[in-house]
C-alpha atoms as a PDB file:
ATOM      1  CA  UNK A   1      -5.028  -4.052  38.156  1.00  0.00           C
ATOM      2  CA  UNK A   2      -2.130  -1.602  38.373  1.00  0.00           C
ATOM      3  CA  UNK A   3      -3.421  -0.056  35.905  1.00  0.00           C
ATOM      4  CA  UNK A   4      -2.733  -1.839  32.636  1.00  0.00           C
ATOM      5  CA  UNK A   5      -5.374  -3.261  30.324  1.00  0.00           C
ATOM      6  CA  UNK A   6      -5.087  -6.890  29.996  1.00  0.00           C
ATOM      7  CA  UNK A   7      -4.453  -8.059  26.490  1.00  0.00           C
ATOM      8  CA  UNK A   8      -6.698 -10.310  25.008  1.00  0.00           C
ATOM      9  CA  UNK A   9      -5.512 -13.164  22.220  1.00  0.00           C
ATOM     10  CA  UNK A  10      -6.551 -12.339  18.539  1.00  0.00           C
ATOM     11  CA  UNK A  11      -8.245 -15.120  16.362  1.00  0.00           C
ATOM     12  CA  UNK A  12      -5.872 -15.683  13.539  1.00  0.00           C
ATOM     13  CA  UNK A  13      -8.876 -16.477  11.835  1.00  0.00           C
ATOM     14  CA  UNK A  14      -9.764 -20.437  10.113  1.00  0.00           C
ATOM     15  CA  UNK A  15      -6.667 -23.010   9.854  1.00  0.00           C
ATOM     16  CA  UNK A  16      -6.179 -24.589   6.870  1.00  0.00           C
ATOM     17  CA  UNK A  17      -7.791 -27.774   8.072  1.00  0.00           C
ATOM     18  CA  UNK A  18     -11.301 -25.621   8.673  1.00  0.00           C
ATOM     19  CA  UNK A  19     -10.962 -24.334   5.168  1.00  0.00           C
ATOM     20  CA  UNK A  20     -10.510 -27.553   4.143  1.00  0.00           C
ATOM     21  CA  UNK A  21     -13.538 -29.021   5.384  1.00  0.00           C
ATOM     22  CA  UNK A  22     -15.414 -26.215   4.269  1.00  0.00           C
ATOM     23  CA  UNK A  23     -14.650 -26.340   0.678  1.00  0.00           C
ATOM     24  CA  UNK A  24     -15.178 -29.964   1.317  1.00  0.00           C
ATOM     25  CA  UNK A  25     -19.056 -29.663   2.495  1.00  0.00           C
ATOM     26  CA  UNK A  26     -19.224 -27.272  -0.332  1.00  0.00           C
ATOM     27  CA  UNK A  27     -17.579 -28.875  -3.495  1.00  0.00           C
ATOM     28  CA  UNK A  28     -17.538 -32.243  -1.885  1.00  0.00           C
ATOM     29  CA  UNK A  29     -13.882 -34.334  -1.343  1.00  0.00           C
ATOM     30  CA  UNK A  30     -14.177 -35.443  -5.303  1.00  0.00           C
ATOM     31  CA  UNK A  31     -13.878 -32.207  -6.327  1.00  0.00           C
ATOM     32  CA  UNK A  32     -11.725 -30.588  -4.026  1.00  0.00           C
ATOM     33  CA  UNK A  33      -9.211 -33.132  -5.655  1.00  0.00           C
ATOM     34  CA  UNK A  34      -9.322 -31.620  -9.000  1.00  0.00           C
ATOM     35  CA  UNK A  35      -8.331 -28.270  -7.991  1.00  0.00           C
ATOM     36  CA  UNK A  36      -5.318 -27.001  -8.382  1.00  0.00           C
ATOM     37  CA  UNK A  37      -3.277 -26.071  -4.955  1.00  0.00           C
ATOM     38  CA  UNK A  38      -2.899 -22.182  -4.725  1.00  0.00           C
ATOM     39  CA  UNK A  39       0.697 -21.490  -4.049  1.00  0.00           C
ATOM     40  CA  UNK A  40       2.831 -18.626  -2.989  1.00  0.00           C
ATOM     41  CA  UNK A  41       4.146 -18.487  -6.813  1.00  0.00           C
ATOM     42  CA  UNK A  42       0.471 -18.167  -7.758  1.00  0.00           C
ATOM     43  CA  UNK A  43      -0.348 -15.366  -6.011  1.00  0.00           C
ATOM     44  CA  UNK A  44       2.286 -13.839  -6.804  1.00  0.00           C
ATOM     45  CA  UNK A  45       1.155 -13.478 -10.380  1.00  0.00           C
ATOM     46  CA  UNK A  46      -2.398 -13.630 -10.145  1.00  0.00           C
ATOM     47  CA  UNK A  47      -4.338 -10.096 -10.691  1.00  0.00           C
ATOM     48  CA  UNK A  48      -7.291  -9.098  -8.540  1.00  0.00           C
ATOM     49  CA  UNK A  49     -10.924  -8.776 -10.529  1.00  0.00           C
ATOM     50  CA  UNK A  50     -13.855  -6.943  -8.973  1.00  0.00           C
ATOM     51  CA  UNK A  51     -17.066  -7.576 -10.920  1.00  0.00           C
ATOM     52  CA  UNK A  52     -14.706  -9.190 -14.080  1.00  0.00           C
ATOM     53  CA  UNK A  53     -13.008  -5.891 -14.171  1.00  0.00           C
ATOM     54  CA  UNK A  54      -8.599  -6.461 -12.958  1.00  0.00           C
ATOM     55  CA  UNK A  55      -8.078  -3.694 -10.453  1.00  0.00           C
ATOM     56  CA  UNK A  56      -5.489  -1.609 -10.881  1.00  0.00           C
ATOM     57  CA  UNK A  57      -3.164  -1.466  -7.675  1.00  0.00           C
ATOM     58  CA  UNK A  58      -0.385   1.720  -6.862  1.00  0.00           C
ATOM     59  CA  UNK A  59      -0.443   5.184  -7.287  1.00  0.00           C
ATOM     60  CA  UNK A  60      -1.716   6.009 -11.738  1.00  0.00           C
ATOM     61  CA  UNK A  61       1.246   7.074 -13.941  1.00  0.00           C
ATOM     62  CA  UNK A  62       1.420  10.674 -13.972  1.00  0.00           C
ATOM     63  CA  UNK A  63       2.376  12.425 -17.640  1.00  0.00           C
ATOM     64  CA  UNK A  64       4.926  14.697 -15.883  1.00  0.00           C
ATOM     65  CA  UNK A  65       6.530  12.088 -13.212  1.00  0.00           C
ATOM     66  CA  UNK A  66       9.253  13.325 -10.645  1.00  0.00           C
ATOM     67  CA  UNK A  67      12.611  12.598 -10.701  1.00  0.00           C
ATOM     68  CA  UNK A  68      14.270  11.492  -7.709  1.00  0.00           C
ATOM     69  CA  UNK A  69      17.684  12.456  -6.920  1.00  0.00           C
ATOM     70  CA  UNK A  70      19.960  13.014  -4.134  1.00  0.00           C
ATOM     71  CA  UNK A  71      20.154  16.251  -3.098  1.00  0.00           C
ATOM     72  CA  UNK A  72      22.798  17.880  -0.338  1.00  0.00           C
ATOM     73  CA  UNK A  73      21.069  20.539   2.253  1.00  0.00           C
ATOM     74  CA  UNK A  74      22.388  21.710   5.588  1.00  0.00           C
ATOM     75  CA  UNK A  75      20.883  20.219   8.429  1.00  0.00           C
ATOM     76  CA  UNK A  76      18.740  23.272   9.665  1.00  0.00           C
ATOM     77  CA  UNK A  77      17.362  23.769   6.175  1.00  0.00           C
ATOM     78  CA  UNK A  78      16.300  20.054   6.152  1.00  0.00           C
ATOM     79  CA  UNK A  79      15.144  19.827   9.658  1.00  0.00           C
ATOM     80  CA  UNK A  80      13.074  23.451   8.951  1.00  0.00           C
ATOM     81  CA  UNK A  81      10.872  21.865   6.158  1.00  0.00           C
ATOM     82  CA  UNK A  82      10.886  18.170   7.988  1.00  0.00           C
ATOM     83  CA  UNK A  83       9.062  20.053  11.341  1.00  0.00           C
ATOM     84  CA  UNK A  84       6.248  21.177   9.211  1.00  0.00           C
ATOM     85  CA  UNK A  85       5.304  17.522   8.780  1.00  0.00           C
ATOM     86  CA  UNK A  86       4.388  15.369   6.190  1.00  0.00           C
ATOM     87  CA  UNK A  87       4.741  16.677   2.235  1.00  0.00           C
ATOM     88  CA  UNK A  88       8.201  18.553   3.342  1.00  0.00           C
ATOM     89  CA  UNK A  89       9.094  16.758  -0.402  1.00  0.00           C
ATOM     90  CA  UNK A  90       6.878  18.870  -1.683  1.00  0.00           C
ATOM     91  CA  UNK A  91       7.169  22.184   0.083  1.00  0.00           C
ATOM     92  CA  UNK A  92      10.925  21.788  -1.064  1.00  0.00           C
ATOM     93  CA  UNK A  93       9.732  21.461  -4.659  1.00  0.00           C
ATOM     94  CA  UNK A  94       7.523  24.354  -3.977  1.00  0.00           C
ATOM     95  CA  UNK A  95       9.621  26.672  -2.948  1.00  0.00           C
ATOM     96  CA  UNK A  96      12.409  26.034  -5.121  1.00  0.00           C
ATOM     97  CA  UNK A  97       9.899  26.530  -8.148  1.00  0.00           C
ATOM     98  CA  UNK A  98       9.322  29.897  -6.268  1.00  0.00           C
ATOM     99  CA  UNK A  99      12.798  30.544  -6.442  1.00  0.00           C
ATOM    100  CA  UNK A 100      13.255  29.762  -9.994  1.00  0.00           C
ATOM    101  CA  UNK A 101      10.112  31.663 -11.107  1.00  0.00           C
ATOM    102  CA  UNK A 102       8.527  28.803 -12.465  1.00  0.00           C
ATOM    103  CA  UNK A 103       4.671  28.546 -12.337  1.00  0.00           C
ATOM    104  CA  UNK A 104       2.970  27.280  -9.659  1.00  0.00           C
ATOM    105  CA  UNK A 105       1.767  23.951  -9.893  1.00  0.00           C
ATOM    106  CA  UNK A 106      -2.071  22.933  -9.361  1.00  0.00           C
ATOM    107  CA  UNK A 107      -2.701  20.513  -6.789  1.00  0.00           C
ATOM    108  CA  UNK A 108      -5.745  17.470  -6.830  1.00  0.00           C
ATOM    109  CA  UNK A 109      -7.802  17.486  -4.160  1.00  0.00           C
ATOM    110  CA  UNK A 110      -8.669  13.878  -2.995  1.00  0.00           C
END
């Protein structure tokens, strides 16, 4: 086989038919009447709960948040910190805070 794995098709999972006899079985065709069609709109809008509790989505609000900006730096300067990988952002910020004499910030371990 030349040396290439053959790919093999992924289940997209249940089509909306399935779920619809499913909820039908469940709730029975009466009530599946009486409730209301989900829609794109609706989901939009709609918060997730675990347990009764909404879950809060995104990074939390920090009390000191960043400011972005646009910032000019010669290419070898950018490409210097970008080599080192990911958090080059930050090294920036951490070195220029060295520069200015500012205090070294504490970072959160996750």
């Amino acid at each position: 086989m030349n040396g290439r794995k053959r790919a093999t098709p992924r289940s997209s999972g249940p089509t909306k038919s399935d779920l619809k006899k499913i909820d039908e079985y469940v709730l029975g065709p009466k009530d599946y009447e009486e409730i209301p069609e989900l829609t794109d709109e609706w989901f939009r809008h709609a918060t997730m709960h675990i347990g009764g509790v909404p879950v809060l989505r995104g990074r939390p609000k920090s009390k000191a948040r960043k400011q972005p900006v646009s910032l000019r730096l010669d290419p070898d300067v950018l490409a210097h910190f970008r080599r080192s990988g990911r958090g080059w952002q930050s090294r920036i910020n951490a070195a220029l805070r060295k520069v200015a004499k500012l205090p070294e910030k504490k970072r959160k371990k996750a």
